[in-house]
C-alpha atoms as a PDB file:
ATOM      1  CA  UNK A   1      30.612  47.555 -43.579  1.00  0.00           C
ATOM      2  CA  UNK A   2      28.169  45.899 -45.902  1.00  0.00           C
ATOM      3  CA  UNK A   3      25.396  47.417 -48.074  1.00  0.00           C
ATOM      4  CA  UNK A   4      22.906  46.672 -45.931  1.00  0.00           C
ATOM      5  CA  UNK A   5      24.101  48.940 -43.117  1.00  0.00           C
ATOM      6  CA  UNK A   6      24.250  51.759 -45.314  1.00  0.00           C
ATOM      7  CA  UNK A   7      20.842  53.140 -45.170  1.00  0.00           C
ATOM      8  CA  UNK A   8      18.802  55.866 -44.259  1.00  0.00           C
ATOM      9  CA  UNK A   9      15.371  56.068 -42.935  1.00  0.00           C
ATOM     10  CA  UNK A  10      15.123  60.121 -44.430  1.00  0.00           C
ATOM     11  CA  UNK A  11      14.425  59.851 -48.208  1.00  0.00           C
ATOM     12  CA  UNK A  12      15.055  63.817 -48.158  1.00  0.00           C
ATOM     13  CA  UNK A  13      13.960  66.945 -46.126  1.00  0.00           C
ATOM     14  CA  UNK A  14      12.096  69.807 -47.172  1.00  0.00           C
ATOM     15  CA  UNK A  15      13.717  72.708 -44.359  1.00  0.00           C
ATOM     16  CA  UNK A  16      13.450  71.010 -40.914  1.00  0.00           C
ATOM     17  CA  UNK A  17      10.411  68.382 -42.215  1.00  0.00           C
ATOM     18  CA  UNK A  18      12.706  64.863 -42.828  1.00  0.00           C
ATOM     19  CA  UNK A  19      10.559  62.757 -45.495  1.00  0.00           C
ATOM     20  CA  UNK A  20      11.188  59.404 -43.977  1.00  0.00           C
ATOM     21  CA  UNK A  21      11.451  56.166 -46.876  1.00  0.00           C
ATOM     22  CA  UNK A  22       8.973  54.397 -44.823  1.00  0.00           C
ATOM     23  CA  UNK A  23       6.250  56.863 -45.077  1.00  0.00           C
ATOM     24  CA  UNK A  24       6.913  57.028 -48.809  1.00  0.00           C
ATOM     25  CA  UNK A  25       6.564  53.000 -49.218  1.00  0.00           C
ATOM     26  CA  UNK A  26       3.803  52.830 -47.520  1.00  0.00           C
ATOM     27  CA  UNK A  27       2.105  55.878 -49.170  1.00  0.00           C
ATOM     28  CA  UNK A  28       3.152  54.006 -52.903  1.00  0.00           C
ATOM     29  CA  UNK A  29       2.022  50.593 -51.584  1.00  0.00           C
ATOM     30  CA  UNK A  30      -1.606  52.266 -50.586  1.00  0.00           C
ATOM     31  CA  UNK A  31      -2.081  54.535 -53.951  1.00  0.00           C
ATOM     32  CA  UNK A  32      -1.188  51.526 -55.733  1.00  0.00           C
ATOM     33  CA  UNK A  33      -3.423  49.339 -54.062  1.00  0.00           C
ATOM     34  CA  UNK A  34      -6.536  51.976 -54.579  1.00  0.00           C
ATOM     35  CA  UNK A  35      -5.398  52.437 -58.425  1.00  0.00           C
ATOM     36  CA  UNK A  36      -5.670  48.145 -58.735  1.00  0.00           C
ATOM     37  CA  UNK A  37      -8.494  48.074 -56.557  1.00  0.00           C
ATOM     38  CA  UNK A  38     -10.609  50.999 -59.132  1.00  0.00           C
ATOM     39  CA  UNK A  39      -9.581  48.590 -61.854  1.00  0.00           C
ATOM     40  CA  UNK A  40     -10.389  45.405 -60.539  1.00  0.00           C
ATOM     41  CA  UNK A  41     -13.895  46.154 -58.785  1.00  0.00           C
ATOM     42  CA  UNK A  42     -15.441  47.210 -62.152  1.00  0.00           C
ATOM     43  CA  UNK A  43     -16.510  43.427 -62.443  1.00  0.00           C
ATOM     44  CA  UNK A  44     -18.567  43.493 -59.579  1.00  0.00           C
ATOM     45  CA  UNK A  45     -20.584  46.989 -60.331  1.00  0.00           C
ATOM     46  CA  UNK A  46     -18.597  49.166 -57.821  1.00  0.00           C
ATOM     47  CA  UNK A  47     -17.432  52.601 -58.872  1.00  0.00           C
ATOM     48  CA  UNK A  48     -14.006  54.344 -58.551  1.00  0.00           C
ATOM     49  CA  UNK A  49     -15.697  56.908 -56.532  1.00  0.00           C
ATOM     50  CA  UNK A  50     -17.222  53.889 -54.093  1.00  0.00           C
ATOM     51  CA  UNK A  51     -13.879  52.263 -53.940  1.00  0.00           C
ATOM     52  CA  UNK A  52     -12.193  56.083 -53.033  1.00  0.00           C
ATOM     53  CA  UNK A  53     -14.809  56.110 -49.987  1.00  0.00           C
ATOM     54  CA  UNK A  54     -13.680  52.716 -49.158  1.00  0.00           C
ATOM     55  CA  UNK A  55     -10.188  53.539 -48.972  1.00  0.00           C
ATOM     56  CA  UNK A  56     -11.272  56.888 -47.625  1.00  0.00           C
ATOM     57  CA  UNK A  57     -13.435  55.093 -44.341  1.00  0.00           C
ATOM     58  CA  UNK A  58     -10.550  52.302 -43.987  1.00  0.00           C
ATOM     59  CA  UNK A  59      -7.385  53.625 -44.300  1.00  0.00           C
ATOM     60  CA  UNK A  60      -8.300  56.373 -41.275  1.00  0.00           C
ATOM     61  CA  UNK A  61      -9.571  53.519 -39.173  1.00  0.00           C
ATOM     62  CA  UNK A  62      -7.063  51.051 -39.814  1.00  0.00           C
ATOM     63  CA  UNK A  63      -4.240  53.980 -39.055  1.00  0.00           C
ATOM     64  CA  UNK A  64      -6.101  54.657 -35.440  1.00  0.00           C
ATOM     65  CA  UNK A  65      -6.334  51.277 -34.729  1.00  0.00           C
ATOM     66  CA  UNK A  66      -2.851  50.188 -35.772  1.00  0.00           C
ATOM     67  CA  UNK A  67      -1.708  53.203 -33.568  1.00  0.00           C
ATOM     68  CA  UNK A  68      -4.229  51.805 -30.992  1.00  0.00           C
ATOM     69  CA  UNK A  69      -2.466  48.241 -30.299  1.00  0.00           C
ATOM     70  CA  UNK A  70       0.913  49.702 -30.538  1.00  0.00           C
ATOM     71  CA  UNK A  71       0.272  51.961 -27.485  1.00  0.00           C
ATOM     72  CA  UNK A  72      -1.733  49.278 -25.919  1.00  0.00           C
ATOM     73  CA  UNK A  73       1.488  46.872 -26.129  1.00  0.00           C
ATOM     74  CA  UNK A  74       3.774  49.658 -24.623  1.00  0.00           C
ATOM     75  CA  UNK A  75       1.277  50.472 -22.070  1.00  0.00           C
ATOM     76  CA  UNK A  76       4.194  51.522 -19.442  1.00  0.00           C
ATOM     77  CA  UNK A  77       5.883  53.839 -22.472  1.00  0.00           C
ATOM     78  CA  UNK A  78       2.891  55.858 -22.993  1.00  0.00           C
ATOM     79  CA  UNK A  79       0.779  56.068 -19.615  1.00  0.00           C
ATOM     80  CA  UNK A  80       2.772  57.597 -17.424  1.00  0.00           C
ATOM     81  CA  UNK A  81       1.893  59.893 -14.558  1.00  0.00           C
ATOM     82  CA  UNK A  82       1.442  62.549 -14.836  1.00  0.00           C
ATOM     83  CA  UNK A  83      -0.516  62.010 -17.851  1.00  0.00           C
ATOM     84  CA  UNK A  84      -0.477  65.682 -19.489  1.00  0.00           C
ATOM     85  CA  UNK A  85      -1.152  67.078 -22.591  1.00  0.00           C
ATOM     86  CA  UNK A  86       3.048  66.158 -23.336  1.00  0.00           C
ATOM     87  CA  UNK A  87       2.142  62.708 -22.626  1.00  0.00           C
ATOM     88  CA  UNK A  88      -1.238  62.371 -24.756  1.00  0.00           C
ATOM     89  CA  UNK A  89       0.828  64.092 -27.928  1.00  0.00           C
ATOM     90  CA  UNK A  90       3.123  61.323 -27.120  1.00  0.00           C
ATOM     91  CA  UNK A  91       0.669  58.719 -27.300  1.00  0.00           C
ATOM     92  CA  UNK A  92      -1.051  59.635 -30.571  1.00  0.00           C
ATOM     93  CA  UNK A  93       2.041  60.834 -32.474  1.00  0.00           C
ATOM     94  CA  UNK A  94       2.654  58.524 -35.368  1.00  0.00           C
ATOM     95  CA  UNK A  95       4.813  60.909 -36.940  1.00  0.00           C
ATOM     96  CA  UNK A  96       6.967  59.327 -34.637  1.00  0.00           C
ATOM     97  CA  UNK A  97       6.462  56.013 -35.953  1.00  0.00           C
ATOM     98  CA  UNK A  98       4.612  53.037 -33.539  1.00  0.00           C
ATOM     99  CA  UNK A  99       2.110  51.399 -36.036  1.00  0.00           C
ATOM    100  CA  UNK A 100       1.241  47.544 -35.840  1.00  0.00           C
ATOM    101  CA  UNK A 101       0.019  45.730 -38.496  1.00  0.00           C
ATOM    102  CA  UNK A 102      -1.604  43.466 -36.268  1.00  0.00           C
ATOM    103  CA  UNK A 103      -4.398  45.526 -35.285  1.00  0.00           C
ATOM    104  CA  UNK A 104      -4.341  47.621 -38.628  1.00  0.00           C
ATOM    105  CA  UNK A 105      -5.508  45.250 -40.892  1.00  0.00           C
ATOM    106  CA  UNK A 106      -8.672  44.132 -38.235  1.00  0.00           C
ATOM    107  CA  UNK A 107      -8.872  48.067 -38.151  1.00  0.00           C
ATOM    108  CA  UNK A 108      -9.483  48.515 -41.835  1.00  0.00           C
ATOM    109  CA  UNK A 109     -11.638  45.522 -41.942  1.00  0.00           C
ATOM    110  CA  UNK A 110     -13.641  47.080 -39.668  1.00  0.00           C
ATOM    111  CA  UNK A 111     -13.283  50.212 -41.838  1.00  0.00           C
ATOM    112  CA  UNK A 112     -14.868  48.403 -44.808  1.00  0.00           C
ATOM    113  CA  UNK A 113     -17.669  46.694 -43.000  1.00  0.00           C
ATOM    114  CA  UNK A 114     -18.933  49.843 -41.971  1.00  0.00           C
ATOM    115  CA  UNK A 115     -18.064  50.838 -45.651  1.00  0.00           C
ATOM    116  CA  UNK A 116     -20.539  47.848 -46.876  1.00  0.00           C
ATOM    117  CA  UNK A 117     -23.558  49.088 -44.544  1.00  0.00           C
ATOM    118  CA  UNK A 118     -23.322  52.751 -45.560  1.00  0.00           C
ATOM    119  CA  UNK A 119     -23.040  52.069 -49.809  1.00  0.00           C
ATOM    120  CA  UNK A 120     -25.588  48.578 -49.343  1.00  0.00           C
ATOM    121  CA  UNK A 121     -22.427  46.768 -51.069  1.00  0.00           C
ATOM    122  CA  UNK A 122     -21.501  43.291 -50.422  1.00  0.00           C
ATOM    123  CA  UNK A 123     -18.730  42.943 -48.253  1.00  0.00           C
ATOM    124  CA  UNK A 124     -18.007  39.425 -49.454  1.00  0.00           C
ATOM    125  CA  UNK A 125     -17.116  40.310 -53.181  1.00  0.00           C
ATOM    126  CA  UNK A 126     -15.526  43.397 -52.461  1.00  0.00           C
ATOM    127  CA  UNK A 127     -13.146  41.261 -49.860  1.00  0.00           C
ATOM    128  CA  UNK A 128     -12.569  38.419 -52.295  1.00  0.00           C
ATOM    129  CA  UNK A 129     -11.021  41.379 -54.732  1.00  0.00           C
ATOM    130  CA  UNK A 130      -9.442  43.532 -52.315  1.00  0.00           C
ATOM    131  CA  UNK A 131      -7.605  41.036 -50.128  1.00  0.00           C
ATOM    132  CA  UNK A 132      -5.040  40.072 -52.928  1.00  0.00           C
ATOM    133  CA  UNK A 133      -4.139  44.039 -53.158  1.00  0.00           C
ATOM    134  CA  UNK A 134      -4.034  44.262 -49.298  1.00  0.00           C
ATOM    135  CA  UNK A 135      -1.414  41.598 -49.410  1.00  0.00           C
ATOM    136  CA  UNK A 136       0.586  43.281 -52.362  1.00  0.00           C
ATOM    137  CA  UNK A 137       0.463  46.680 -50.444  1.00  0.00           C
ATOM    138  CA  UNK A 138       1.530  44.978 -47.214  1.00  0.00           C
ATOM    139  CA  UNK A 139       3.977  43.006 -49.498  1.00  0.00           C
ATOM    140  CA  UNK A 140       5.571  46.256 -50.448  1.00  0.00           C
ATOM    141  CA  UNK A 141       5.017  48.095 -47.145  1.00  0.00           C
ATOM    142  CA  UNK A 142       7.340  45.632 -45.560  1.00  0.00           C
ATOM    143  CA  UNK A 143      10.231  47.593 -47.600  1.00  0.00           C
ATOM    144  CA  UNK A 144       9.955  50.529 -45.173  1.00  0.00           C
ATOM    145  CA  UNK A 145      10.932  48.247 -42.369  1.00  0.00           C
ATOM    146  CA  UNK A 146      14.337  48.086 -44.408  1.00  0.00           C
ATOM    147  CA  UNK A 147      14.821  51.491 -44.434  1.00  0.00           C
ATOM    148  CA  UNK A 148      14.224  51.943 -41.001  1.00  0.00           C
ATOM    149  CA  UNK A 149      16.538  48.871 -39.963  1.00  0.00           C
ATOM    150  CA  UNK A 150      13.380  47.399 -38.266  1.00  0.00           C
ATOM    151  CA  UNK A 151      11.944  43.777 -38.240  1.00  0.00           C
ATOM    152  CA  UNK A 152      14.912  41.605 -37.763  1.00  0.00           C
ATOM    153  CA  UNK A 153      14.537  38.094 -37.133  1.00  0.00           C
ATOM    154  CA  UNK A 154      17.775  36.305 -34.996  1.00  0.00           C
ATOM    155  CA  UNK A 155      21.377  37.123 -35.021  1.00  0.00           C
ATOM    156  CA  UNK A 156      23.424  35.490 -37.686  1.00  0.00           C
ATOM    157  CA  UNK A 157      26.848  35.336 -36.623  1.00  0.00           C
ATOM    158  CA  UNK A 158      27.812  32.282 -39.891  1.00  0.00           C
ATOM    159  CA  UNK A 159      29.871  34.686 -42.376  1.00  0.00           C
ATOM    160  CA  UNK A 160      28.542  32.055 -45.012  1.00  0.00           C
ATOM    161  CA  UNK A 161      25.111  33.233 -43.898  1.00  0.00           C
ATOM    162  CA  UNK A 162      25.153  36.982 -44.310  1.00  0.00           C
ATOM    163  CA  UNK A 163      24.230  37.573 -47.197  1.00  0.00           C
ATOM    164  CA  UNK A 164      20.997  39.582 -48.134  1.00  0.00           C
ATOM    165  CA  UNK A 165      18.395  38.132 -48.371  1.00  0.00           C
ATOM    166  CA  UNK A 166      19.066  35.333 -46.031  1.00  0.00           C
ATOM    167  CA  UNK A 167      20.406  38.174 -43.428  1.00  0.00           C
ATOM    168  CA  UNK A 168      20.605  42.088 -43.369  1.00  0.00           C
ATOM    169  CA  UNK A 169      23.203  43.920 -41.961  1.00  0.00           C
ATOM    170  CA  UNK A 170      21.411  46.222 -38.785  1.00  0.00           C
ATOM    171  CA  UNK A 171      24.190  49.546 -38.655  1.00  0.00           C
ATOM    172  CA  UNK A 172      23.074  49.884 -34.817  1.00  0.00           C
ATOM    173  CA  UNK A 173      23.480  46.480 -33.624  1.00  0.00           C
ATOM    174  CA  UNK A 174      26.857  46.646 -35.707  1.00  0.00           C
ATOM    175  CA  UNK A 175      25.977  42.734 -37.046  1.00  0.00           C
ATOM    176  CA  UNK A 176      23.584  40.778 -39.032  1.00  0.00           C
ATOM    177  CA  UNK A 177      20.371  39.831 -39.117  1.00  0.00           C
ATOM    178  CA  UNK A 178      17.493  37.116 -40.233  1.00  0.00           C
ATOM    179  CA  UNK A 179      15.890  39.867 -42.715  1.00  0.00           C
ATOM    180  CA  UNK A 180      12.768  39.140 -41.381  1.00  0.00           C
ATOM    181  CA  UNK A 181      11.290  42.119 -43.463  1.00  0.00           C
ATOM    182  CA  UNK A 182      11.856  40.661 -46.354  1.00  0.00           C
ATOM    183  CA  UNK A 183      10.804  37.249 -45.283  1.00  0.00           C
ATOM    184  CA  UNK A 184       7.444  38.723 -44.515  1.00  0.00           C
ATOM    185  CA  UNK A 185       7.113  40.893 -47.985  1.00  0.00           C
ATOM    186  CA  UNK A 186       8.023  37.529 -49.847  1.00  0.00           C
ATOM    187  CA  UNK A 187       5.345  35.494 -48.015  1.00  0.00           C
ATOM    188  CA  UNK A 188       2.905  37.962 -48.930  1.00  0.00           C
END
């Protein structure tokens, strides 16, 4: 078996709580991002404790919103009948993974407009220098996919081909893979 299908998507457990690599990328990729951000706004008269609010107002709405168009796209997954309490845990448990980016980045967006209005800061400026480190933390984020053998492009069934990172060997499927992940981080 190659490498690639050698992964785990638990980076460790603490008693029965599994610590999954994904929720670790993305947790580096969004302190990082707020650490670059406090550095780089200084030019433009915004203070770390503005930019913490920022990423305070943002990240919360971009998580609920990301969660949003996920169960929106599986509509028939999450409302079912009878829709109990079972079913609405279901439907906002993101412990269980079910995030798009698609409707998370619009989410934060959103979460920094309102940001803009409360603080009287212009949006524009702060969007010119926080858009870079957006794409470096989505850049980055991408690596979770890896972990959790997610976001796979086509199968590649050319033995020339499969080789990371033109392909990525998916343990489940038992073949390989466009690494579509790591397209995606690249282009960012």
């Amino acid at each position: 078996m190659h490498w690639t299908g050698k992964v785990t998507p638990t980076a460790f457990s603490i008693g029965k709580l599994n610590v999954a690599w994904y929720g670790l990328i993305i947790t580096f990729a969004m302190v990082l991002a707020l650490v670059i951000a406090i550095r780089r706004v200084k030019r433009i008269n915004v203070s770390s404790d503005d930019m913490l609010m920022l990423f305070l107002i943002a990240i919360p709405i971009a998580i609920i919103a990301a969660r949003l168009g996920y169960v929106l796209s599986n509509y028939e997954e999450y409302f079912v009948k009878p829709y109990d309490w079972k079913a609405f845990v279901n439907t906002i448990a993101i412990w269980n993974g079910g995030l798009t980016v698609m409707w998370g980045v619009p989410g934060g967006a959103v979460g920094a407009l309102l940001w803009a209005k409360i603080y009287k800061k212009d949006a524009i400026k702060v969007a010119d220098i926080v858009l870079p480190i957006v794409l470096l933390a989505q850049a980055i984020g991408r690596w979770g996919n890896f972990f959790n053998q997610e976001l796979y492009g086509q199968l590649i069934t050319d033995p020339k081909l499969q080789w990371f990172p033109m392909a990525v060997y998916i343990a489940r499927k038992g073949a390989f893979y466009q690494a579509t992940f790591f397209y995606e981080s690249f282009l960012n």
